[in-house]
N, C-alpha and C. Protein backbone atom coordinates (compact mmCIF):
# COMPACT_ATOMS: atom_id res chain seq x y z
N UNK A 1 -4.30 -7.81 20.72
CA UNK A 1 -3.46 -8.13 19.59
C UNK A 1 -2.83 -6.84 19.05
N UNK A 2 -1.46 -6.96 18.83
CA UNK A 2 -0.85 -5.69 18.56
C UNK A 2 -0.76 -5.66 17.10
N UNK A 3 -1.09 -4.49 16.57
CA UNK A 3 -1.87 -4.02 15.01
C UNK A 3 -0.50 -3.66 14.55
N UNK A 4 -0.16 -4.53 13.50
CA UNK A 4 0.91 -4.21 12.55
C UNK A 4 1.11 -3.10 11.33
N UNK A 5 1.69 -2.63 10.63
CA UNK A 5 1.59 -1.74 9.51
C UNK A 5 1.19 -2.98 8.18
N UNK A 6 0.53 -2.27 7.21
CA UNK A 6 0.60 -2.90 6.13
C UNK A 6 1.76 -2.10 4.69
N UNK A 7 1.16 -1.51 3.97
CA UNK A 7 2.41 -0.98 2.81
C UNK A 7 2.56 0.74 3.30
N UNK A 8 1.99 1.53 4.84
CA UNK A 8 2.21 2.56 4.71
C UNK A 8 2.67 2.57 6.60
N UNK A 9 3.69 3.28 6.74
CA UNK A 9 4.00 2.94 8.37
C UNK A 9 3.16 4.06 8.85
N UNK A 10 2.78 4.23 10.24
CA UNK A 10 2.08 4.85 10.60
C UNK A 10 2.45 6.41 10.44
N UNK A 11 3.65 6.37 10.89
CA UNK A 11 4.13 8.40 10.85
C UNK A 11 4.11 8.55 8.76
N UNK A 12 3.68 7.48 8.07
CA UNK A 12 3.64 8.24 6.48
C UNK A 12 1.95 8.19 6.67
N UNK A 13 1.13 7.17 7.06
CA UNK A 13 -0.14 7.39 7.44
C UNK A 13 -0.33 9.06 8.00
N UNK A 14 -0.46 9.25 8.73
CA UNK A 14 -0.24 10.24 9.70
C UNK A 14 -0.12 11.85 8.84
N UNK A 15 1.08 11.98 8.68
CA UNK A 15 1.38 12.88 7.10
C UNK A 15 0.63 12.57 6.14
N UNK A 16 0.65 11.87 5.62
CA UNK A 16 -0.34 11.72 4.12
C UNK A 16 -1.57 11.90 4.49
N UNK A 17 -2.41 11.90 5.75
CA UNK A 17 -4.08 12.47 5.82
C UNK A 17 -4.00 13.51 6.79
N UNK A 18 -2.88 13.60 6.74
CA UNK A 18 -2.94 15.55 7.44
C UNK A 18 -3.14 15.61 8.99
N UNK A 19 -3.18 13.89 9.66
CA UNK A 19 -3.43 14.12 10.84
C UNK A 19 -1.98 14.48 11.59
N UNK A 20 -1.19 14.61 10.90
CA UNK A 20 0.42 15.12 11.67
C UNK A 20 0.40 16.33 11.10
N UNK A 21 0.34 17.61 11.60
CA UNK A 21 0.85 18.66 10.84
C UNK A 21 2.27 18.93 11.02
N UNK A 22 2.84 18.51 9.57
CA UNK A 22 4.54 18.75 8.92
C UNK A 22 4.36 19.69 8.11
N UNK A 23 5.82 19.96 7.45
CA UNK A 23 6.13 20.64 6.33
C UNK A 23 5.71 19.78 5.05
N UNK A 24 5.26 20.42 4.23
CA UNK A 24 4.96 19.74 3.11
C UNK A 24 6.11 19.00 2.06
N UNK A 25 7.24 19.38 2.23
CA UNK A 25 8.41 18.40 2.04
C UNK A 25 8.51 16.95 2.77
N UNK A 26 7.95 17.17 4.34
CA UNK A 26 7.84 15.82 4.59
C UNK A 26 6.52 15.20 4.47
N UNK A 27 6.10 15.37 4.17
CA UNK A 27 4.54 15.12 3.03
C UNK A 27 5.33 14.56 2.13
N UNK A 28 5.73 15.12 1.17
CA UNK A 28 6.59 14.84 -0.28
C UNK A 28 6.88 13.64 0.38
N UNK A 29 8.45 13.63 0.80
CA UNK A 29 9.09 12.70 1.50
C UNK A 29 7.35 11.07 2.07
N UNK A 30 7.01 11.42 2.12
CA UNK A 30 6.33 9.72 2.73
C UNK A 30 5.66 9.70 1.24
N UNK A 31 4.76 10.47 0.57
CA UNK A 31 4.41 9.82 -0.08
C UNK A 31 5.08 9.36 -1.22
N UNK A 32 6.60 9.55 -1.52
CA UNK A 32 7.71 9.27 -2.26
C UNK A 32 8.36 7.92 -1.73
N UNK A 33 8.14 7.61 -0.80
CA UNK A 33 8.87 6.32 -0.25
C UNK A 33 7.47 5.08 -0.10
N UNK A 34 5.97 5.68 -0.16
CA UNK A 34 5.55 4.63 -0.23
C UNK A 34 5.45 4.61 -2.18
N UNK A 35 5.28 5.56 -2.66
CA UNK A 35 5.63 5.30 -4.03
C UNK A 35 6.70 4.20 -4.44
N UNK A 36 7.39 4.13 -3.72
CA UNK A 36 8.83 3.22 -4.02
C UNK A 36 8.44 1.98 -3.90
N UNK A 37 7.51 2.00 -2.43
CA UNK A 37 7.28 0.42 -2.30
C UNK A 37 6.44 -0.50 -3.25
N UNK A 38 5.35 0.76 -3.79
CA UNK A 38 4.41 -0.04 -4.91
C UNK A 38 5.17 -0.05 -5.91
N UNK A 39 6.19 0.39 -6.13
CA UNK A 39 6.88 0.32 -7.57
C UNK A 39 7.48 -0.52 -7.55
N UNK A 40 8.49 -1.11 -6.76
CA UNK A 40 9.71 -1.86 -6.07
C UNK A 40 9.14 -3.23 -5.25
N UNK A 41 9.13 -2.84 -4.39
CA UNK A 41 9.11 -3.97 -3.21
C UNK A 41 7.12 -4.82 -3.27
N UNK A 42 6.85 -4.21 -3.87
CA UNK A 42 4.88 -4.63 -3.82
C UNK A 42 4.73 -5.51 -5.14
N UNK A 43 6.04 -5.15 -6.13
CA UNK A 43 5.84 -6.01 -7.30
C UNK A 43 6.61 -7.29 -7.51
N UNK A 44 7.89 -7.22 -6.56
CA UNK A 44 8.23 -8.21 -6.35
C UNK A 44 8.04 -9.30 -5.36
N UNK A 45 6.45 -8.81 -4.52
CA UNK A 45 6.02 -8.89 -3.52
C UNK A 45 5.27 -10.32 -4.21
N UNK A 46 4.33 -9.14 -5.46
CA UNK A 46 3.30 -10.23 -5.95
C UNK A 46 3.73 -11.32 -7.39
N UNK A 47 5.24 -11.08 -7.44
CA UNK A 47 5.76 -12.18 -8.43
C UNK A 47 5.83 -13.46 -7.40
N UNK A 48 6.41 -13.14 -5.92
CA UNK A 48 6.69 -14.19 -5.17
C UNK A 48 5.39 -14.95 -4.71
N UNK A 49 4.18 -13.78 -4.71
CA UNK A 49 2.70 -15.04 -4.43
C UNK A 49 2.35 -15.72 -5.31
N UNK A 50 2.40 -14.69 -6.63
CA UNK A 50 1.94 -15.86 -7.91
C UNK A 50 2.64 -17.09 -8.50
N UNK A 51 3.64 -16.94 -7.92
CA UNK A 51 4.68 -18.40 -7.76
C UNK A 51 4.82 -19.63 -6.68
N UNK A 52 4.18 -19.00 -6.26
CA UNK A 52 4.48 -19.99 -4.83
C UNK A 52 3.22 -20.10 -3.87
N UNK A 53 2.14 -18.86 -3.95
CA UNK A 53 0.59 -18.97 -3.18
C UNK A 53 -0.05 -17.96 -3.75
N UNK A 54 -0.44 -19.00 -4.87
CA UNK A 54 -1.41 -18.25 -6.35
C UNK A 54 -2.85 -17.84 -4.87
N UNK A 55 -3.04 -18.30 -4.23
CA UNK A 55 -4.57 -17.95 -3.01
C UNK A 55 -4.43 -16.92 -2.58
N UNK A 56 -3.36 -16.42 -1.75
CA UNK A 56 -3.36 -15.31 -1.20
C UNK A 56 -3.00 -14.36 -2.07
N UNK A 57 -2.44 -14.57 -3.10
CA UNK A 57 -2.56 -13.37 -4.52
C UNK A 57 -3.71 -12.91 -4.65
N UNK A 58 -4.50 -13.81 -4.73
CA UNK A 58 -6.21 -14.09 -4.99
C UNK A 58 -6.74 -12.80 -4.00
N UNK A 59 -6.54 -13.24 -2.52
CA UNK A 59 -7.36 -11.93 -1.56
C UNK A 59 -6.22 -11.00 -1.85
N UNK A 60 -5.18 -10.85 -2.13
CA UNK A 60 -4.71 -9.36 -2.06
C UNK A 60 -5.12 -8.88 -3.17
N UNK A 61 -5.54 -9.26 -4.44
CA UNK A 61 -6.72 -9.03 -5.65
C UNK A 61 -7.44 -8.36 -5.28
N UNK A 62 -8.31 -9.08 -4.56
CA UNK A 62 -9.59 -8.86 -4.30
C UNK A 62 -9.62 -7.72 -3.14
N UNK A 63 -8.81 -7.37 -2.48
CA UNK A 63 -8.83 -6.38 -1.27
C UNK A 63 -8.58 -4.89 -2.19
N UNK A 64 -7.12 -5.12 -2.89
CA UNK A 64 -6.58 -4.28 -4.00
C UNK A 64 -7.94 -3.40 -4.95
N UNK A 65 -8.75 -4.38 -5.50
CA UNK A 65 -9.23 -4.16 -6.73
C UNK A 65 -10.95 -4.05 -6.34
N UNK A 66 -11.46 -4.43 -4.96
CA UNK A 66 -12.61 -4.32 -5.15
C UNK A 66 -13.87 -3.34 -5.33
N UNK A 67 -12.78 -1.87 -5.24
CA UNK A 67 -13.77 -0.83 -6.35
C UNK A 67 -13.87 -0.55 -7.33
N UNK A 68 -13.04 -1.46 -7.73
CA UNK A 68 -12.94 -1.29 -9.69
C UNK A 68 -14.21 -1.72 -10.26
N UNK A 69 -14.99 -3.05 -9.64
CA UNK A 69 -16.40 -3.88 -10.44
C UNK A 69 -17.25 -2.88 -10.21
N UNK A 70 -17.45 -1.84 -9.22
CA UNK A 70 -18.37 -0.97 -9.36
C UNK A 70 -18.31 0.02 -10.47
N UNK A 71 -17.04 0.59 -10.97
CA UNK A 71 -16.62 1.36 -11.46
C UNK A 71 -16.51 0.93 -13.07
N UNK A 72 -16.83 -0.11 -13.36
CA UNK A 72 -16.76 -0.92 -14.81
C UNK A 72 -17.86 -0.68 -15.95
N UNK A 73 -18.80 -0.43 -15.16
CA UNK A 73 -20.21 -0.23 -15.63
C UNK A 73 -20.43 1.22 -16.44
């Protein structure tokens, strides 16, 4: 089964944990464009689940958020 990207493509993966050695501008550069997507495209992502598949809102919740209950205490 061929493994898809989720909100970070692999060459900003790659740069952002240092396993590509770049210039740190293109460092900048990925983690500025996945910034965009959580700002932009991830929020209008989750207006369209909570409208239309309140469930899978539910696990992307729960995938999103599940070190926070440890962290509450």
């Amino acid at each position: 089964m061929t493994r898809s990207r989720g909100l970070i493509t692999f060459g900003e993966r790659a740069r952002i944990s240092g396993e590509e050695d770049v210039e740190d501008s293109k460092r900048y550069q990925a983690v500025s464009r996945v910034r965009r997507r959580i700002n932009e495209e991830l929020t209008e992502e989750v207006e369209l689940l909570e409208e239309h598949h309140p469930e899978l809102l539910e696990e992307l919740r729960d995938v999103v958020c599940e070190g926070d209950a440890d962290t509450s205490d």
